[in-house]
PDB file of N, CA and C in Angstrom:
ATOM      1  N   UNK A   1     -59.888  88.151   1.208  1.00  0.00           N
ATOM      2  CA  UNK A   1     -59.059  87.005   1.548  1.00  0.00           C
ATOM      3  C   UNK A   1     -59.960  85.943   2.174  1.00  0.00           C
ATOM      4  N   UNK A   2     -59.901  84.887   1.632  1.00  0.00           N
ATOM      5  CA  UNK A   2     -60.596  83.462   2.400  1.00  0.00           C
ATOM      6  C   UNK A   2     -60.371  83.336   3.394  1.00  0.00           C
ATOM      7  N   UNK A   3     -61.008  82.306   4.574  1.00  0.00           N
ATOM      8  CA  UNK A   3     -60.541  81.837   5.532  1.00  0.00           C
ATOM      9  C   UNK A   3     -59.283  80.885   5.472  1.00  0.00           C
ATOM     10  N   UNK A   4     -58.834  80.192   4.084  1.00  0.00           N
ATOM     11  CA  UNK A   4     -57.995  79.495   4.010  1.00  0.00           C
ATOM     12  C   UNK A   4     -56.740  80.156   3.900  1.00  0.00           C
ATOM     13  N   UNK A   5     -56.969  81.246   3.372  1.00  0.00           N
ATOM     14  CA  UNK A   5     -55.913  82.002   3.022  1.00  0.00           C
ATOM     15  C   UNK A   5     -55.342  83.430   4.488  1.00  0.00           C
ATOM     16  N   UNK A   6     -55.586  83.188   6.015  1.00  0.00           N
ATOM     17  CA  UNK A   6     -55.594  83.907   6.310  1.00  0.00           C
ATOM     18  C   UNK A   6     -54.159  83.206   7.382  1.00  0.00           C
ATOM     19  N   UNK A   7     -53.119  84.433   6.961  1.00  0.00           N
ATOM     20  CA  UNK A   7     -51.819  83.407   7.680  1.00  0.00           C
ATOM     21  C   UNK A   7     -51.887  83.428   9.276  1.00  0.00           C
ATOM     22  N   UNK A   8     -50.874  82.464   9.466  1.00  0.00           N
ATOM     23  CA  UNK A   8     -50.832  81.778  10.841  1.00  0.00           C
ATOM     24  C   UNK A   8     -49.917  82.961  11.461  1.00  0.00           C
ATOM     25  N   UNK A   9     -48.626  83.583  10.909  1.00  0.00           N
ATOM     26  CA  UNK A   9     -48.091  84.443  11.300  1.00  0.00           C
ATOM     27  C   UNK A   9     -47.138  85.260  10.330  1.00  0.00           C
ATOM     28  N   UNK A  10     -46.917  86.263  10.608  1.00  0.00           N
ATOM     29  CA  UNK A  10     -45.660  87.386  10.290  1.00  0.00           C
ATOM     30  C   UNK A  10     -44.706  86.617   9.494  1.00  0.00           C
ATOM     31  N   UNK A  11     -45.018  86.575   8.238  1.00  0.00           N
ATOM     32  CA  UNK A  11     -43.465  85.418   7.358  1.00  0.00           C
ATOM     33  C   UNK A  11     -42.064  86.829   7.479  1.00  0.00           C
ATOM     34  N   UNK A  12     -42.389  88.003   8.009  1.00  0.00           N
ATOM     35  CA  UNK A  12     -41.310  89.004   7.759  1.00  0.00           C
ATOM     36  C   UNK A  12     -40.515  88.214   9.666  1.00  0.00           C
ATOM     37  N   UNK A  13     -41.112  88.893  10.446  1.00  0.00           N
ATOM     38  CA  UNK A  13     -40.678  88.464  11.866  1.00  0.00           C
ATOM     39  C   UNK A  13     -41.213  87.608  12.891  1.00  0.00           C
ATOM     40  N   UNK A  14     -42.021  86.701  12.258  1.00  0.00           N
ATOM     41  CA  UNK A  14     -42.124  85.286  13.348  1.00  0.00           C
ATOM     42  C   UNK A  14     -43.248  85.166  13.961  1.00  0.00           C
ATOM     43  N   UNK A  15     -43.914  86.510  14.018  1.00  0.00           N
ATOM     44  CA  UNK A  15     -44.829  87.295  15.072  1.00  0.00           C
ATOM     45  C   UNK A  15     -46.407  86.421  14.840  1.00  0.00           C
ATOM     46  N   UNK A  16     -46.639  85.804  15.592  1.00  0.00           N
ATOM     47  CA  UNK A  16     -48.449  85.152  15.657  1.00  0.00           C
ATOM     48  C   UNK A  16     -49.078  86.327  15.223  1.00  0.00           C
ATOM     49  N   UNK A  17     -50.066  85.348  14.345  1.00  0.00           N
ATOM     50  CA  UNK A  17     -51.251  86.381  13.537  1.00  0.00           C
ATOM     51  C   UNK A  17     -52.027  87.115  15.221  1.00  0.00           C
ATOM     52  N   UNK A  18     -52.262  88.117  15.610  1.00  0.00           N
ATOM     53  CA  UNK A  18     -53.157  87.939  16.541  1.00  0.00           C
ATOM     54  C   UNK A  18     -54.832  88.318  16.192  1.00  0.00           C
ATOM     55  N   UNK A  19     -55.035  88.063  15.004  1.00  0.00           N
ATOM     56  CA  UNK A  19     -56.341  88.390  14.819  1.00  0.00           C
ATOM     57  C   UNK A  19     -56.571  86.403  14.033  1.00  0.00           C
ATOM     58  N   UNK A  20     -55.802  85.862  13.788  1.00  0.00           N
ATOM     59  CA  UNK A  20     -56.286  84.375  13.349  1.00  0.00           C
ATOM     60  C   UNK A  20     -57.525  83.963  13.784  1.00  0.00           C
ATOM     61  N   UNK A  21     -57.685  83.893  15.322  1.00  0.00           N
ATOM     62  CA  UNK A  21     -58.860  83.023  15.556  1.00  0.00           C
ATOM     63  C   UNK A  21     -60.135  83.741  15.432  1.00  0.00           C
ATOM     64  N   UNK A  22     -59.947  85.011  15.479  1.00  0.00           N
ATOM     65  CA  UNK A  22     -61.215  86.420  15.166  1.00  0.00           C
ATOM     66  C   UNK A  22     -61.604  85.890  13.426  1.00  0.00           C
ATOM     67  N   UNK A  23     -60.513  85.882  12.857  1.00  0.00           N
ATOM     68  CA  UNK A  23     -60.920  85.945  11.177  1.00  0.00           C
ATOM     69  C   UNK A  23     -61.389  84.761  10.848  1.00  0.00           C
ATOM     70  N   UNK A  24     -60.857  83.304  11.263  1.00  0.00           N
ATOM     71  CA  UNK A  24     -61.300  82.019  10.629  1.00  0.00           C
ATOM     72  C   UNK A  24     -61.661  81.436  11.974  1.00  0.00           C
ATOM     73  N   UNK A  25     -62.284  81.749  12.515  1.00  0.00           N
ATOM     74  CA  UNK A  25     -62.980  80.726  13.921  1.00  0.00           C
ATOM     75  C   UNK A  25     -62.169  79.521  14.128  1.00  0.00           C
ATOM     76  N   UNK A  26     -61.047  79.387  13.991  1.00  0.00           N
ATOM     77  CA  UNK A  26     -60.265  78.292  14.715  1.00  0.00           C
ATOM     78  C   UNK A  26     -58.789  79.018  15.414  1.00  0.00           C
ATOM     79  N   UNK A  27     -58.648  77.919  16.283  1.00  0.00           N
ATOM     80  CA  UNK A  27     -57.910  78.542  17.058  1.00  0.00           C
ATOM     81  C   UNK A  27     -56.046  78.539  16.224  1.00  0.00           C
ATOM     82  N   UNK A  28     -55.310  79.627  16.135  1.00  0.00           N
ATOM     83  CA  UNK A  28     -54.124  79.510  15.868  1.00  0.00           C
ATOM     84  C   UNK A  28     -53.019  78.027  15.892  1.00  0.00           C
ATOM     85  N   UNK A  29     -52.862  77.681  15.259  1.00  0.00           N
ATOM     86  CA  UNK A  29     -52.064  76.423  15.064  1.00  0.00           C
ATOM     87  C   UNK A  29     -51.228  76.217  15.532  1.00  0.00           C
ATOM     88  N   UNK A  30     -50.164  77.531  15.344  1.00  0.00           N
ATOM     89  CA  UNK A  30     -48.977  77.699  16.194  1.00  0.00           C
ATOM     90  C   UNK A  30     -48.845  78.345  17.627  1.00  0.00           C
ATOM     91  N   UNK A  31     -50.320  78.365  18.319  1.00  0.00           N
ATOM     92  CA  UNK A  31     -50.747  78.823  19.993  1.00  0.00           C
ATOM     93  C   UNK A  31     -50.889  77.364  20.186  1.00  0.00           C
ATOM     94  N   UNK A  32     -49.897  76.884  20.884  1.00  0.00           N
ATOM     95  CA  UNK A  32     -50.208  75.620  21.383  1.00  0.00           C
ATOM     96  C   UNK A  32     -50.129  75.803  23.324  1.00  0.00           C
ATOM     97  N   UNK A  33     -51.484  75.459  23.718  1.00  0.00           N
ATOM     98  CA  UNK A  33     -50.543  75.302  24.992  1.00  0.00           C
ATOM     99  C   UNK A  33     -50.011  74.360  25.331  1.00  0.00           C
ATOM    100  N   UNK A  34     -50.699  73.264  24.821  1.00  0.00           N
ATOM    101  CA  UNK A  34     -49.630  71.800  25.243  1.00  0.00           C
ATOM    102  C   UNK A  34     -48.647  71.063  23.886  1.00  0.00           C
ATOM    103  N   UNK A  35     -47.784  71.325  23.938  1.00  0.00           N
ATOM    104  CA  UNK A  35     -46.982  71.173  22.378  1.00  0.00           C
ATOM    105  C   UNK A  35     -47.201  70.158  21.688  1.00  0.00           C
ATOM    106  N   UNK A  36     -48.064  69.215  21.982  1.00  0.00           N
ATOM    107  CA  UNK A  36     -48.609  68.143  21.205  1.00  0.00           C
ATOM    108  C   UNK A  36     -49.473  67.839  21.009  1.00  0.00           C
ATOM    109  N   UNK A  37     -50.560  69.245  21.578  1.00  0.00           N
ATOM    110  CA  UNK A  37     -51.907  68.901  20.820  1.00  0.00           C
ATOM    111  C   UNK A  37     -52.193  68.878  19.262  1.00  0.00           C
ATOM    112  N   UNK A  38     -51.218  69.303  18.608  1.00  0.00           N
ATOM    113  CA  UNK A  38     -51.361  69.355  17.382  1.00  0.00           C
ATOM    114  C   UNK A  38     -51.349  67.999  16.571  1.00  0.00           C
ATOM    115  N   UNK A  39     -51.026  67.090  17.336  1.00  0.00           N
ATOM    116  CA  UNK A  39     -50.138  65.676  16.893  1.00  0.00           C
ATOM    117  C   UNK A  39     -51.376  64.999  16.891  1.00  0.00           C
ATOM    118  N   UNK A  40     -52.392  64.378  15.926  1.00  0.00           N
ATOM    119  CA  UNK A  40     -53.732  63.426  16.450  1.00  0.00           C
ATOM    120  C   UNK A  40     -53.072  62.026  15.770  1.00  0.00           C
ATOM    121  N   UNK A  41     -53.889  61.179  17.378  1.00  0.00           N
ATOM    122  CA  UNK A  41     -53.130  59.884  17.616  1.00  0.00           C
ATOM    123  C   UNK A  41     -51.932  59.216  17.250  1.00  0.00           C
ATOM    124  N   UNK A  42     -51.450  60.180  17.863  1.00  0.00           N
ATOM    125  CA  UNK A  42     -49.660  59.919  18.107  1.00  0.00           C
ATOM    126  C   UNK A  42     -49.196  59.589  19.080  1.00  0.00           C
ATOM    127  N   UNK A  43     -48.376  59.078  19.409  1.00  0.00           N
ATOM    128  CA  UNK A  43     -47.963  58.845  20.754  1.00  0.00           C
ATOM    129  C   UNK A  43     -46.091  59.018  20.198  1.00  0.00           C
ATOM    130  N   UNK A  44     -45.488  59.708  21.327  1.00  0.00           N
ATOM    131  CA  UNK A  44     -43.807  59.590  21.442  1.00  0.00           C
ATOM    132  C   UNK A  44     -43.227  58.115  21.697  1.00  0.00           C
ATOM    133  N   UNK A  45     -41.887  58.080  20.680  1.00  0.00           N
ATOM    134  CA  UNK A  45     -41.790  56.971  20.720  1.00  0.00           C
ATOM    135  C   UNK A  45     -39.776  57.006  20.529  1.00  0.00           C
ATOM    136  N   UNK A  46     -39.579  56.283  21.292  1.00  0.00           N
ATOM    137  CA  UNK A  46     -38.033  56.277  21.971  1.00  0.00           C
ATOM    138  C   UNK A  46     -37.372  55.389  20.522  1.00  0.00           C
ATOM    139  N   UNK A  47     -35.886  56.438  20.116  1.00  0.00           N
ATOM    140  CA  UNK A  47     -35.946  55.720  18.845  1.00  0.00           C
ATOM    141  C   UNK A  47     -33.811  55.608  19.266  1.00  0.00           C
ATOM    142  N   UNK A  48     -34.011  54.302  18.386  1.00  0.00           N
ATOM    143  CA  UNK A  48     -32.310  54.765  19.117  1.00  0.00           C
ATOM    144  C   UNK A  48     -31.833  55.905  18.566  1.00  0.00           C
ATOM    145  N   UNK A  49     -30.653  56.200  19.183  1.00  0.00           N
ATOM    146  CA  UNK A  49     -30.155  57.445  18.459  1.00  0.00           C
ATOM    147  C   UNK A  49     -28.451  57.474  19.208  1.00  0.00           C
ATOM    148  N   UNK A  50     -27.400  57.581  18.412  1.00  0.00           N
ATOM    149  CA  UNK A  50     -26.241  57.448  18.490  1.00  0.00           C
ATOM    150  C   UNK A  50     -25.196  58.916  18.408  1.00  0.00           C
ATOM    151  N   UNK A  51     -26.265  59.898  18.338  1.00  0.00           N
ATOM    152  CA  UNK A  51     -25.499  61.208  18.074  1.00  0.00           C
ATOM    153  C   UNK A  51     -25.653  62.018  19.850  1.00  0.00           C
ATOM    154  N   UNK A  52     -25.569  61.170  20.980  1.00  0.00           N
ATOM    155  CA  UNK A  52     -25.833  61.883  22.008  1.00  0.00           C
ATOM    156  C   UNK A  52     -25.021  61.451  23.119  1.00  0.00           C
ATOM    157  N   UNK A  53     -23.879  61.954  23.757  1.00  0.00           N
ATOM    158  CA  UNK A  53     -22.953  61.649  24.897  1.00  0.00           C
ATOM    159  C   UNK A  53     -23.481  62.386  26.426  1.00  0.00           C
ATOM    160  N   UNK A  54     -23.154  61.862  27.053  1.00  0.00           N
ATOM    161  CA  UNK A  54     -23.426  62.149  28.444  1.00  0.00           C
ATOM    162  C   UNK A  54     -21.966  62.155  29.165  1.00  0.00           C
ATOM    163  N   UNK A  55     -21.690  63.312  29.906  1.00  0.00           N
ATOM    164  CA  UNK A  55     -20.311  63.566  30.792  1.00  0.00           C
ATOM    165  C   UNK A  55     -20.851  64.211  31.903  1.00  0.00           C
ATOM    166  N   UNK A  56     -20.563  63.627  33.387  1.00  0.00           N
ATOM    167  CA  UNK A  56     -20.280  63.968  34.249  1.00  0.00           C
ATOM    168  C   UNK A  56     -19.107  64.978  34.892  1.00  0.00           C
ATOM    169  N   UNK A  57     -19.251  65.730  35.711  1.00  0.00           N
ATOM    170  CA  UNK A  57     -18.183  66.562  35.840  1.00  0.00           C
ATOM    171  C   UNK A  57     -17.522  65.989  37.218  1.00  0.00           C
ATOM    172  N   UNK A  58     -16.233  65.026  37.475  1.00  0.00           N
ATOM    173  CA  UNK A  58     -15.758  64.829  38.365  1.00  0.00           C
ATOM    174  C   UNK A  58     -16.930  64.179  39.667  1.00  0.00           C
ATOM    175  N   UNK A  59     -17.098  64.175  40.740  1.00  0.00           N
ATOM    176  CA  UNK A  59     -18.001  63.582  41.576  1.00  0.00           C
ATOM    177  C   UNK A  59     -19.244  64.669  41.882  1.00  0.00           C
ATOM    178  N   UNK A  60     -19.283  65.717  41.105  1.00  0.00           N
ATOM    179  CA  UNK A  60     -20.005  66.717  41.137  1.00  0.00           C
ATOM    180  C   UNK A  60     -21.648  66.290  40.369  1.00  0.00           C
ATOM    181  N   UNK A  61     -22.521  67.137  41.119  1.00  0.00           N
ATOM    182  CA  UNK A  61     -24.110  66.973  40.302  1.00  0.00           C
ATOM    183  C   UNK A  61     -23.715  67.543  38.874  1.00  0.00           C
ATOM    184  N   UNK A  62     -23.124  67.822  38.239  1.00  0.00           N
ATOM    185  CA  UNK A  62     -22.965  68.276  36.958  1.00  0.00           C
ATOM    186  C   UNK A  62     -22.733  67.599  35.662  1.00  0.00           C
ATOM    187  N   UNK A  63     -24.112  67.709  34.999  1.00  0.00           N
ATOM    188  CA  UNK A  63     -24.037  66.678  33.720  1.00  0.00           C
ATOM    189  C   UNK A  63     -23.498  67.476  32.719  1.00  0.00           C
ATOM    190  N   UNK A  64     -23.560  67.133  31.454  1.00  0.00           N
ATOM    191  CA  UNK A  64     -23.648  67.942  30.031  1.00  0.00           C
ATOM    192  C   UNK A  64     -24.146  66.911  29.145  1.00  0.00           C
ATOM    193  N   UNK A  65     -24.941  67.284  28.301  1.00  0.00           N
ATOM    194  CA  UNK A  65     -25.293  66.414  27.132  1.00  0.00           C
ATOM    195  C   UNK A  65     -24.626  67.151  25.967  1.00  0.00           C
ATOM    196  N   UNK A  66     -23.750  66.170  25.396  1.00  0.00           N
ATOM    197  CA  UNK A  66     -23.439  66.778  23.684  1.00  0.00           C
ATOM    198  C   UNK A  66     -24.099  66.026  22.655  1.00  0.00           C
ATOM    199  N   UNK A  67     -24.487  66.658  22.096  1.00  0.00           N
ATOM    200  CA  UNK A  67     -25.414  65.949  21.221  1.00  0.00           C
ATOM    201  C   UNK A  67     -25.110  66.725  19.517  1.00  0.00           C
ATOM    202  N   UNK A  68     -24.109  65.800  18.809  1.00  0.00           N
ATOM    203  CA  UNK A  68     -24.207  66.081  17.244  1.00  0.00           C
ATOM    204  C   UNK A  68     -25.959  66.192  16.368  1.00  0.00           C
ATOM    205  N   UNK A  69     -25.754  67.680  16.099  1.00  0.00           N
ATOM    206  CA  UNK A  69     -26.591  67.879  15.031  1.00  0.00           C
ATOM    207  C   UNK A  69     -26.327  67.484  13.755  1.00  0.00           C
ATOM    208  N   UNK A  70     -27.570  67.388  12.692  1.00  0.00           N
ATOM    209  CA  UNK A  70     -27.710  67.276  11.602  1.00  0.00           C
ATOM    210  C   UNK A  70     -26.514  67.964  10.357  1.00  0.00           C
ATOM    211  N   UNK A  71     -26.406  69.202  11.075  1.00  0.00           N
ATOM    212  CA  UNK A  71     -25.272  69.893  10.609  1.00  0.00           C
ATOM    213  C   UNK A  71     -23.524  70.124  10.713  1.00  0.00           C
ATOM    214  N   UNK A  72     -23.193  70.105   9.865  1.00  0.00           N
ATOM    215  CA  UNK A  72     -21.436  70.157   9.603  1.00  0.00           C
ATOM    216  C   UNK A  72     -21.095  70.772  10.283  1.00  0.00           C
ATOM    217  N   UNK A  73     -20.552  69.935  11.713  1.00  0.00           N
ATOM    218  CA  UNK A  73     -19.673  70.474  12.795  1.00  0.00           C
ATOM    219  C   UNK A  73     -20.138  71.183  13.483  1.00  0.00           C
ATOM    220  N   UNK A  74     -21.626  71.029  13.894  1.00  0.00           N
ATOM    221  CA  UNK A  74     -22.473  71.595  15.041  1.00  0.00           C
ATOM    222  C   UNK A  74     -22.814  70.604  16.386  1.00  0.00           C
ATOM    223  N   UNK A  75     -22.769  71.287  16.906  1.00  0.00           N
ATOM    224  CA  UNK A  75     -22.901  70.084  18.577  1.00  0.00           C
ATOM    225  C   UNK A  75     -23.682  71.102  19.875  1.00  0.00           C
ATOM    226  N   UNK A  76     -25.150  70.897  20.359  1.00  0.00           N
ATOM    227  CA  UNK A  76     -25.564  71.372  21.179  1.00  0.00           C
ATOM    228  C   UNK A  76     -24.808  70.821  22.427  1.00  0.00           C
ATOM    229  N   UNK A  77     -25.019  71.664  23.308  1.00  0.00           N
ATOM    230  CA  UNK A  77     -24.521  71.117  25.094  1.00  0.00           C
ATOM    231  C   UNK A  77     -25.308  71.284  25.703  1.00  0.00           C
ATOM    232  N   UNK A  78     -26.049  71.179  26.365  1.00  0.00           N
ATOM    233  CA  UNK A  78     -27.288  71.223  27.290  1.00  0.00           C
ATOM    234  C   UNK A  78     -26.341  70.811  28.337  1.00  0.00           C
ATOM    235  N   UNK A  79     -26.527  71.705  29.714  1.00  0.00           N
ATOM    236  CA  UNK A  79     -26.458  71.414  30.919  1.00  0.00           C
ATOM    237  C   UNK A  79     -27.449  70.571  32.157  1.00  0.00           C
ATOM    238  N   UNK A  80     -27.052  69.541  32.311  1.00  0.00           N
ATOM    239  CA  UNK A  80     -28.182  69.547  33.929  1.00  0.00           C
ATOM    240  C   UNK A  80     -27.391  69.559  34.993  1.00  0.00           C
ATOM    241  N   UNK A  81     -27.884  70.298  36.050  1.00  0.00           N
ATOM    242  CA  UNK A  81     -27.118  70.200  37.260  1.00  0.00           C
ATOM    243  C   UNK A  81     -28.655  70.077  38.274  1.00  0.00           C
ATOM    244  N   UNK A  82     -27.807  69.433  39.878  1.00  0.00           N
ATOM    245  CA  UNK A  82     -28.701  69.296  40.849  1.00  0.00           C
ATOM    246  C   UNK A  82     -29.292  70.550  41.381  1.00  0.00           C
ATOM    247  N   UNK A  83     -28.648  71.168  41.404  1.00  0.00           N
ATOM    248  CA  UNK A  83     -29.086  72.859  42.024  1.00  0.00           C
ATOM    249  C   UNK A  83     -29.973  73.782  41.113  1.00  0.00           C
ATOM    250  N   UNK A  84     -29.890  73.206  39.892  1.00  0.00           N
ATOM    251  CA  UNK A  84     -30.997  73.921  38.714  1.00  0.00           C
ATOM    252  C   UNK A  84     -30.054  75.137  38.348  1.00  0.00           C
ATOM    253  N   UNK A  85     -28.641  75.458  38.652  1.00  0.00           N
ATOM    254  CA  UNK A  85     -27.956  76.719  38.503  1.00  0.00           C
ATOM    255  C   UNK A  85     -28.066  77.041  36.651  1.00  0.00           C
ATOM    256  N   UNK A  86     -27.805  75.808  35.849  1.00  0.00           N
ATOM    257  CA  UNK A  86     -27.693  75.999  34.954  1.00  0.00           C
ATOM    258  C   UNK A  86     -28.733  75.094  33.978  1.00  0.00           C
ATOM    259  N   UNK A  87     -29.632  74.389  34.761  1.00  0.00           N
ATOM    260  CA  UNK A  87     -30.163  73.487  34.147  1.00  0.00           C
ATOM    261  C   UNK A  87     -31.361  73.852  32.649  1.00  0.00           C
ATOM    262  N   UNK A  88     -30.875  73.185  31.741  1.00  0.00           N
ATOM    263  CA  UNK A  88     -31.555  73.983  30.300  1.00  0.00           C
ATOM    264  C   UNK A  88     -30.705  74.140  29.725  1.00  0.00           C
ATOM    265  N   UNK A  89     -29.479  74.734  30.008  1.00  0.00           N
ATOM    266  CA  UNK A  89     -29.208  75.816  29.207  1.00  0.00           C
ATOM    267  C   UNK A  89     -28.286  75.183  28.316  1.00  0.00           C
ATOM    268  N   UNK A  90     -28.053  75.828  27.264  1.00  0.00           N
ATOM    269  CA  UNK A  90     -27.828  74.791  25.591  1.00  0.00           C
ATOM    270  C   UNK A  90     -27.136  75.858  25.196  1.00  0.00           C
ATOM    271  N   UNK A  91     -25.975  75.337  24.480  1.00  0.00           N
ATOM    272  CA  UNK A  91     -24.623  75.970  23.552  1.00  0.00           C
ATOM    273  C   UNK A  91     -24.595  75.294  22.211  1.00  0.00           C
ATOM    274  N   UNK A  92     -24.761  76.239  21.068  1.00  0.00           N
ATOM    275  CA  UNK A  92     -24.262  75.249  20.027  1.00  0.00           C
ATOM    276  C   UNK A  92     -22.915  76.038  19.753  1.00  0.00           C
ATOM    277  N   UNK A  93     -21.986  74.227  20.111  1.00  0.00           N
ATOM    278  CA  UNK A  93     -20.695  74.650  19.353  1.00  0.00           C
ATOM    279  C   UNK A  93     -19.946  73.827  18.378  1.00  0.00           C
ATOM    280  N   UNK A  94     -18.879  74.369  17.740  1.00  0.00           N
ATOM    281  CA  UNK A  94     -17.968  73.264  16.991  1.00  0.00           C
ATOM    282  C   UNK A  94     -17.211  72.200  18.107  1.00  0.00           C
ATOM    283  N   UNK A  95     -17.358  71.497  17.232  1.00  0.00           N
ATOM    284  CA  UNK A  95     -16.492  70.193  18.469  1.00  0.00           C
ATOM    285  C   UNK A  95     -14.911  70.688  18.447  1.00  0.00           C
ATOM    286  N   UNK A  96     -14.173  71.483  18.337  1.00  0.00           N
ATOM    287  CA  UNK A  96     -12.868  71.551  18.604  1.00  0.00           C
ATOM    288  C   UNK A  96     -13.480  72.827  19.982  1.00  0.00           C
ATOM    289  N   UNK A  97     -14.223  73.623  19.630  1.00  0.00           N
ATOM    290  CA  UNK A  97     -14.324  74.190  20.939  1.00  0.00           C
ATOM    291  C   UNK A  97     -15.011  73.822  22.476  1.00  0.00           C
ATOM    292  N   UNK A  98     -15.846  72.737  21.435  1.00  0.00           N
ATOM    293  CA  UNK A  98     -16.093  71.364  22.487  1.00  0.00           C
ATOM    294  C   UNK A  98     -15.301  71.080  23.605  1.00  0.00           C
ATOM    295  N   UNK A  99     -14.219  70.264  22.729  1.00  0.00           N
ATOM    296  CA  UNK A  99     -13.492  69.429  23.269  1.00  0.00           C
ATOM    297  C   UNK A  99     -12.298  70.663  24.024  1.00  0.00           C
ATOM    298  N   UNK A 100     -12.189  71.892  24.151  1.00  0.00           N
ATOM    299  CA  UNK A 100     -11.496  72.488  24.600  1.00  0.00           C
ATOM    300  C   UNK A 100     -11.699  73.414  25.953  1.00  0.00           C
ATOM    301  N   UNK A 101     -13.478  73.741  25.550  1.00  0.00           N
ATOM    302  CA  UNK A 101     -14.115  74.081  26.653  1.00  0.00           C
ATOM    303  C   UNK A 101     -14.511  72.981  27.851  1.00  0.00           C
ATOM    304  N   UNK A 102     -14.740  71.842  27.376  1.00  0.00           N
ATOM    305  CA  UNK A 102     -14.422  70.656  28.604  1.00  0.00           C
ATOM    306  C   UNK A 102     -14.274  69.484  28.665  1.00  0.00           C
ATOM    307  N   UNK A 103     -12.677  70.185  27.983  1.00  0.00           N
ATOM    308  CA  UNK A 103     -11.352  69.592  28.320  1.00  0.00           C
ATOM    309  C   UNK A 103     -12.136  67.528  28.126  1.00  0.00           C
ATOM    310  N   UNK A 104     -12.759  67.443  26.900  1.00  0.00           N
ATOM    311  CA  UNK A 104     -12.974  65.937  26.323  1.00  0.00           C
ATOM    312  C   UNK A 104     -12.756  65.912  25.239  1.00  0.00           C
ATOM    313  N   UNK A 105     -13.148  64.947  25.030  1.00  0.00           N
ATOM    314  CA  UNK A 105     -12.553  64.181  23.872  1.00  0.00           C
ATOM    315  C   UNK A 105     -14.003  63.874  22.889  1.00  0.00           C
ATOM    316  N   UNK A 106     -14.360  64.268  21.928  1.00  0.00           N
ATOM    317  CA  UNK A 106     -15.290  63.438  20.944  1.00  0.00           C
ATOM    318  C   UNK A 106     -15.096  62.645  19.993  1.00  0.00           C
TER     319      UNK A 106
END
């Protein structure tokens, strides 16, 4: 097998090659430690975007972001709160269970 030909990871379960950088002297593609070293001369760039609501919960530190995906009747929720209790944490749901789990409207 070539060096070109030596995979990045496990196409059965996801799993990093762990012999990649032993076999072709470069380092794994998908070992990133900073998630954008892969990106050369790029810079992030703020684009509008209309698929993303913001709700507060009453006078409480408690945000939610809903944000429509690409897909038919999918909607992530990401939480932020001040206390970090839940902060991260992401639901994908249908918007009728959306709008039922808190009690809004999309």
């Amino acid at each position: 097998m070539s060096k070109e030909n030596i995979p990045t990871h496990d196409p059965q379960t996801g799993e990093l090659n762990p012999f990649y950088e032993e076999l072709t002297g470069k380092k794994n593609p998908l070992l990133l430690n900073d998630p954008i070293d892969h990106i050369d001369n790029s810079s992030w760039e703020e684009i509008p975007c209309e698929n993303v609501r913001k709700f507060q919960y009453g006078d409480f530190p408690e945000i939610i972001y809903v944000i429509k995906t690409g897909f038919k009747n999918e909607y992530l929720v990401t939480n932020e709160d001040a206390y970090h209790l839940h902060l991260g944490k992401t639901s994908i749901m249908t918007k009728s269970k959306v709008e039922r789990t808190y009690n809004i409207k999309l």
